[in-house]
Every structure is written in C-alpha cells, then in structure tokens.
Protein backbone atom coordinates (compact mmCIF):
# COMPACT_ATOMS: atom_id res chain seq x y z
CA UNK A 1 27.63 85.68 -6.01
CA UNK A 2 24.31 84.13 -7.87
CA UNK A 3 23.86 81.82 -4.94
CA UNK A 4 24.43 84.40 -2.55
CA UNK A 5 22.18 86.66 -4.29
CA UNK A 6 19.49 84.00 -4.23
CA UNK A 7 19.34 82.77 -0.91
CA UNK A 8 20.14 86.61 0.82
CA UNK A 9 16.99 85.86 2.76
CA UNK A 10 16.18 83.20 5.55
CA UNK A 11 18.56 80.85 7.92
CA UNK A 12 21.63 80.02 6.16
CA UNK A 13 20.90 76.12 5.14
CA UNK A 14 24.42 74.13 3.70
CA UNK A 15 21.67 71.52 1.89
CA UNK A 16 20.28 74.78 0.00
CA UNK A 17 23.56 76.03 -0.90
CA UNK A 18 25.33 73.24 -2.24
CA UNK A 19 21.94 72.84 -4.12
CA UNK A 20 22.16 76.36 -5.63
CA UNK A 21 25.77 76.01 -6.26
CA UNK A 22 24.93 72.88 -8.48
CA UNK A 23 22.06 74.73 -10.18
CA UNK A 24 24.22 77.77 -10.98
CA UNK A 25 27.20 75.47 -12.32
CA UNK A 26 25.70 72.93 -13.82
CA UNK A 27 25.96 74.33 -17.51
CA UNK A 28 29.33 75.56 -16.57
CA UNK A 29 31.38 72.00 -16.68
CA UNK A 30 32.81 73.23 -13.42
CA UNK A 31 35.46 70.88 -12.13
CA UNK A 32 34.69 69.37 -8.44
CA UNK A 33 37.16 71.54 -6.73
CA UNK A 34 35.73 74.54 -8.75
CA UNK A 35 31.84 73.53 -7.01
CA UNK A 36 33.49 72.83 -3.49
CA UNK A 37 35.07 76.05 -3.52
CA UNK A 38 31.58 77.86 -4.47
CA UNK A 39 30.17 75.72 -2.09
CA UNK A 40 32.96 76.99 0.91
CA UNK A 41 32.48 80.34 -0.18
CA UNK A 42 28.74 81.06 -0.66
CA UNK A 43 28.24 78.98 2.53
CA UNK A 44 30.64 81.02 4.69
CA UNK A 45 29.20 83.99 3.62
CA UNK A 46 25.82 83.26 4.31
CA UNK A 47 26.94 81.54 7.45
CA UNK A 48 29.10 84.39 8.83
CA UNK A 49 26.57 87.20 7.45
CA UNK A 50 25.59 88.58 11.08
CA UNK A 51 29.34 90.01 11.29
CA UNK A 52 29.64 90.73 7.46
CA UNK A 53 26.52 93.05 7.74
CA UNK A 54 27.83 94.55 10.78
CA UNK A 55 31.38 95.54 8.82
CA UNK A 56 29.78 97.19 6.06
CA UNK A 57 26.88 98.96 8.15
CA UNK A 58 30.37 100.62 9.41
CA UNK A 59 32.01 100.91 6.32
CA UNK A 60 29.53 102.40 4.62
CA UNK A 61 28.65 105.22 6.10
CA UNK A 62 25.33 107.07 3.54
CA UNK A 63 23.67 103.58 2.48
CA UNK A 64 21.91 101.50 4.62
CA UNK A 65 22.28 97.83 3.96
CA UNK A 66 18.32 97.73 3.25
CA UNK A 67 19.00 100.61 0.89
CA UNK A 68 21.87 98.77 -1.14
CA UNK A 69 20.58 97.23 -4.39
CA UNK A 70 20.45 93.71 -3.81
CA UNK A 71 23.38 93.06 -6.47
CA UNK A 72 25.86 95.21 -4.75
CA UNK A 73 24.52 93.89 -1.41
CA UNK A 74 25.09 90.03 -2.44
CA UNK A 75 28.63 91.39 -4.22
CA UNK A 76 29.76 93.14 -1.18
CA UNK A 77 29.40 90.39 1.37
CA UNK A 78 30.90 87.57 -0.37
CA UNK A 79 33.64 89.63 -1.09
CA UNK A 80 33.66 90.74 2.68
CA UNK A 81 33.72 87.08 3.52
CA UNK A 82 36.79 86.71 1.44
CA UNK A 83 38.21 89.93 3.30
CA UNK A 84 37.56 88.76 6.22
CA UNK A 85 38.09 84.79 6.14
CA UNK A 86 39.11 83.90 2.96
CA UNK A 87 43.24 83.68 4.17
CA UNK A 88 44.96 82.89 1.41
CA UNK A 89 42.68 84.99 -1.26
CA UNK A 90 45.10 88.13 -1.83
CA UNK A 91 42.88 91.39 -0.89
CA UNK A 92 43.44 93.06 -4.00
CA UNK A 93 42.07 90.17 -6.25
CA UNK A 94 38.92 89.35 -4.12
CA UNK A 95 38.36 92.95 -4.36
CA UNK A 96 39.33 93.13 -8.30
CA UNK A 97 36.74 90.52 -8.32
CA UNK A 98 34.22 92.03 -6.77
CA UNK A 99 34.47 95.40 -8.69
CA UNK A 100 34.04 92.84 -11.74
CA UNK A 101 31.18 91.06 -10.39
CA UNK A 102 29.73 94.74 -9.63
CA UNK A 103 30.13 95.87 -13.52
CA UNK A 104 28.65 92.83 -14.69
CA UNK A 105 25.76 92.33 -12.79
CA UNK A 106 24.78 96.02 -11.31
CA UNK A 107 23.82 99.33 -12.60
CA UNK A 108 26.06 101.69 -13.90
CA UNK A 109 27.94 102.92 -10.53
CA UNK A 110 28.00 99.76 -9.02
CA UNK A 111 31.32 99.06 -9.34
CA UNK A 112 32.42 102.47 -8.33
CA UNK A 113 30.10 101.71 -4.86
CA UNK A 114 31.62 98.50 -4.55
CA UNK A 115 34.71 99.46 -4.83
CA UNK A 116 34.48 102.17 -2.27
CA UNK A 117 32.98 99.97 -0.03
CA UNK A 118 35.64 97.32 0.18
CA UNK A 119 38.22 99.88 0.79
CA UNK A 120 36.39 101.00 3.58
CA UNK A 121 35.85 97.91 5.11
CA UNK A 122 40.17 97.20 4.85
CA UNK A 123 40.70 100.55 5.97
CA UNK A 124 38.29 100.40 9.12
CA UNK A 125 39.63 96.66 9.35
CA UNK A 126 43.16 97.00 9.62
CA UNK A 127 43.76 94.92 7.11
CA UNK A 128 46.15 94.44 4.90
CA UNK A 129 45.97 96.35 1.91
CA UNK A 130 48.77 94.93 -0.70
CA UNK A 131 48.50 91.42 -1.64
C-alpha cells in the first residue's frame, strides 16, 4: 500500500516499483517471495489503475476519487486490484485487509469508507462475495 501510495502519480514504471518495494521492505527481513509478491501486486495495481479508478468512480457514488484522502485512495485500489485480478486472494481477506490497512494508516472513518467502498465495488461487480 506504501508503494502504491508513493508512486499514485505519473506512468506506472516496473524499475520504480520494484525499487520502492525494496525501500519499503528492506528493514522488514522480507523473504524473496514476500518482495515478489509486493512487487506483483503494487505493479498490477498501478499498471491496471485506468480500470481500477473507473470501478470505484462507480462504486462510490458521494466522493470523487480527487476528493478521497490519498490513504484511502492508495488502500482502495490495491485492494480493487486484488478484487479484481488477484484470483486466488479470497474476497473477504483482501477486503479484511484493506479495512486494516485503512485503520492503520487513515483517519478515524477510514476504515468504515473503505469498507463501504469495497462492498460496493463486489456488489456492482458481480463478484463473489464469500470466500
């Protein structure tokens, strides 16, 4: 979500992101497959942003995605992308997740926004909602 976050604005560049990624987990001790799968998902996000945007200008129907604050903004799509491409990430968790994300990083409704959001976006989806 930090890389997502920090690179919200310009062309999506992999080089950039796997760069962030590293930045962000360096500290961490983050196993190899724990960076790749960072890498996979703040990269598909940013990559696949045009239709992300375009699900939660529907889904969310008295914010703007201009008006969002930037945290719930940078929470929302990568947990969009997971929504929407993320196959074999249950819908419930990446959305558990994201609510998470939302309470740590935002202000006090964020997760409530977040939340509300998401369902939205698997209601107006037609996606599964169990899992």
């Amino acid at each position: 979500m930090q890389v997502v976050f920090e690179l919200e604005n310009g062309e999506p560049d992999q080089e950039r992101v796997e760069e962030a990624v590293h930045y962000q987990l360096a500290q961490s001790g983050a196993s190899h497959a724990d960076v790749d799968f960072a890498v996979q998902l703040a990269w598909g996000t940013l990559q696949h942003r045009d239709v992300i945007d375009a699900r939660l200008a529907e889904a969310s129907t008295n914010w703007r995605l201009q008006q969002m604050a930037k945290v719930e903004r940078a929470v929302l799509r990568l947990a969009t992308y997971e929504l929407l491409y993320g196959g074999d990430v249950p819908l419930k968790a990446a959305i558990n997740e994201s609510i998470e994300l939302a309470k740590t990083f935002g202000g006090e409704e964020s997760s409530r926004f977040v939340n509300g959001v998401l369902g939205r976006v698997v209601t107006l989806g037609g996606l599964a909602s169990t899992g």
